[in-house]
Protein backbone atom coordinates (compact mmCIF):
# COMPACT_ATOMS: atom_id res chain seq x y z
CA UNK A 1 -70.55 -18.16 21.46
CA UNK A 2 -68.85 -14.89 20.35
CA UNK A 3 -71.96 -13.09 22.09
CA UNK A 4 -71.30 -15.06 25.61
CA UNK A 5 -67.56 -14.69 25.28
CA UNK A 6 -68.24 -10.49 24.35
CA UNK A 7 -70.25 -10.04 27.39
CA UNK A 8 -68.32 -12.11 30.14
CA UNK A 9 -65.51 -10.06 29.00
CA UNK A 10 -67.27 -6.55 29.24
CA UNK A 11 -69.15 -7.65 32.58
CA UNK A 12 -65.58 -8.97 33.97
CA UNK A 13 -63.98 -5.87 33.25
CA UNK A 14 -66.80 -3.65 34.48
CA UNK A 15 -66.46 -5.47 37.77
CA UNK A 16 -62.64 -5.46 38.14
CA UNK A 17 -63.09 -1.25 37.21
CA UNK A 18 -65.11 -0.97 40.40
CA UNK A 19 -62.93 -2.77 42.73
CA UNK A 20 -60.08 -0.87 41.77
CA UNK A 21 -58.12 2.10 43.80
CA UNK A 22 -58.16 5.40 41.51
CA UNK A 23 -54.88 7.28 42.03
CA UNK A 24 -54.69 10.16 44.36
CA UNK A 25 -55.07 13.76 43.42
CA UNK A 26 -51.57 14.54 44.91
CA UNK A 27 -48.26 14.37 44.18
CA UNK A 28 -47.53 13.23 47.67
CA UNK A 29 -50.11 11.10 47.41
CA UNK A 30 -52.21 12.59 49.78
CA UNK A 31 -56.03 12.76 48.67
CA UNK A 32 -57.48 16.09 48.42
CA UNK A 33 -60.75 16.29 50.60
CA UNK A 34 -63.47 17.96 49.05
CA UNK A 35 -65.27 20.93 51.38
CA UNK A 36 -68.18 19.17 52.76
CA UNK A 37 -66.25 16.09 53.99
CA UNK A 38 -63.30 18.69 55.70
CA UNK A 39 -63.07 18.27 59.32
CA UNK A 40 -60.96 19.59 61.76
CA UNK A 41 -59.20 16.10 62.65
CA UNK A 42 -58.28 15.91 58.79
CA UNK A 43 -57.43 19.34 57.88
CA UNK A 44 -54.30 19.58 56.34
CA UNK A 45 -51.67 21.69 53.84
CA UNK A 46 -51.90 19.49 51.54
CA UNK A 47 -55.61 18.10 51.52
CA UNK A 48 -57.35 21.48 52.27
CA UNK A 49 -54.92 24.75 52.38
CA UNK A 50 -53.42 24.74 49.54
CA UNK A 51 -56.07 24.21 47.37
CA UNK A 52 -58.74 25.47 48.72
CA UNK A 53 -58.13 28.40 50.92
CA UNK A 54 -54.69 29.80 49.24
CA UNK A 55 -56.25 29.71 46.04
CA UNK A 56 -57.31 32.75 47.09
CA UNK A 57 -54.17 34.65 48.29
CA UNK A 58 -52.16 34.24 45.23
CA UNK A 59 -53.97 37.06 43.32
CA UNK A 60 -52.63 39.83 45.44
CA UNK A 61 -49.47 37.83 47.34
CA UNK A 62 -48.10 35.90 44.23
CA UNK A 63 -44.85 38.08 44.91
CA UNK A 64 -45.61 41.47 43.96
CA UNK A 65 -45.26 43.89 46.77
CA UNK A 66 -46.59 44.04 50.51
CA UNK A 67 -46.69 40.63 51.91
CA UNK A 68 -45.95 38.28 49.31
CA UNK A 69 -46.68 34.21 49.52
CA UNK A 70 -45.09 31.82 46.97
CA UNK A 71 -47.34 29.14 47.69
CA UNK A 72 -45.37 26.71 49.07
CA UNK A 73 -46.08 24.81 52.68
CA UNK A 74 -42.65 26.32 53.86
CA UNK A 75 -43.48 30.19 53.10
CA UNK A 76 -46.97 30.33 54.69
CA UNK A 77 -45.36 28.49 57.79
CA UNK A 78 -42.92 31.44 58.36
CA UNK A 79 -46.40 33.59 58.37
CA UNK A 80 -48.51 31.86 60.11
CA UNK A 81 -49.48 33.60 62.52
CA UNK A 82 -49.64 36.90 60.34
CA UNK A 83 -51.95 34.55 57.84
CA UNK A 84 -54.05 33.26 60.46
CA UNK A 85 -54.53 36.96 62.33
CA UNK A 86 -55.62 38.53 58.89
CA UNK A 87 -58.10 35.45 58.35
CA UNK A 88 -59.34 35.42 61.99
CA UNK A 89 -60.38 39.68 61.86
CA UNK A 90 -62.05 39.00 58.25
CA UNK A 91 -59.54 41.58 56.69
CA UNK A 92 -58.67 39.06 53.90
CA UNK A 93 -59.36 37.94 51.35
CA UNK A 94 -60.09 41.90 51.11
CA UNK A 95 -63.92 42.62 50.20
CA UNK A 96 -64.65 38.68 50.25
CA UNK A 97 -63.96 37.65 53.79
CA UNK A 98 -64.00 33.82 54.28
CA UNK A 99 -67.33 31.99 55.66
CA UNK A 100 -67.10 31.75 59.38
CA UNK A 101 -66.68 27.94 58.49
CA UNK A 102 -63.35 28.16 56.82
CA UNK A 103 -62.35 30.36 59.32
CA UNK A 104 -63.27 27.75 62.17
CA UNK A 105 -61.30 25.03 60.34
CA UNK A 106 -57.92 27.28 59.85
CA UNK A 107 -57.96 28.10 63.36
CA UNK A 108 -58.39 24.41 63.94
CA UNK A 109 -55.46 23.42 61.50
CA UNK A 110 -53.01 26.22 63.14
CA UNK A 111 -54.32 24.91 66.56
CA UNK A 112 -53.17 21.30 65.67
CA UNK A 113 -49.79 23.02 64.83
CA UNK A 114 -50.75 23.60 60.95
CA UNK A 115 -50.09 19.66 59.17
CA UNK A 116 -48.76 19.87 55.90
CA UNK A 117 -50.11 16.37 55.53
């Protein structure tokens, strides 16, 4: 009986572990897409920008000097159109432009007027 009992309990709890909604990855509750599933409907700050294309602006523009970005949504809107003319040429990141890809999408997020969510 103890055997029955263990197993309707693990199988029970398996199932309910399934069925149930993992939190989100944000603090606004906003799920992070991952880079294959990134479109240019769902493009936003939050879900894409931040994480994965300003990831790699902090390095040089985490304050010091020149044109400096403190990674917040409010900042980069202010340079926007600086950001997205730097991106756009392929001067930045500098010696590792971005994939014409990424490129396409930020254009598309600035086109939709830049969502932070």
């Amino acid at each position: 009986m103890k055997y029955f009992f263990s197993i309707f309990i693990t199988s029970t709890l398996l199932f309910i572990s399934c069925y149930t909604k993992l939190p989100t990855n944000s603090s606004s509750g906003n799920q992070t897409v991952s880079k294959d599933k990134v479109t240019a409907e769902n493009i936003s700050f939050n879900n894409y920008i931040k994480t994965n294309v300003l990831s790699q602006c902090t390095g040089c523009h985490g304050g010091s000097g020149g044109v400096s970005y403190d990674g917040t949504y409010a900042d980069l809107i202010k340079k926007i159109s600086h950001f997205n003319e730097e991106i756009q040429k392929e001067s930045m990141p500098q010696g590792s432009p971005l994939p014409q890809s990424e490129r396409i999408l930020i254009q598309a997020w600035v086109n939709k007027g830049a969502p932070e969510n």
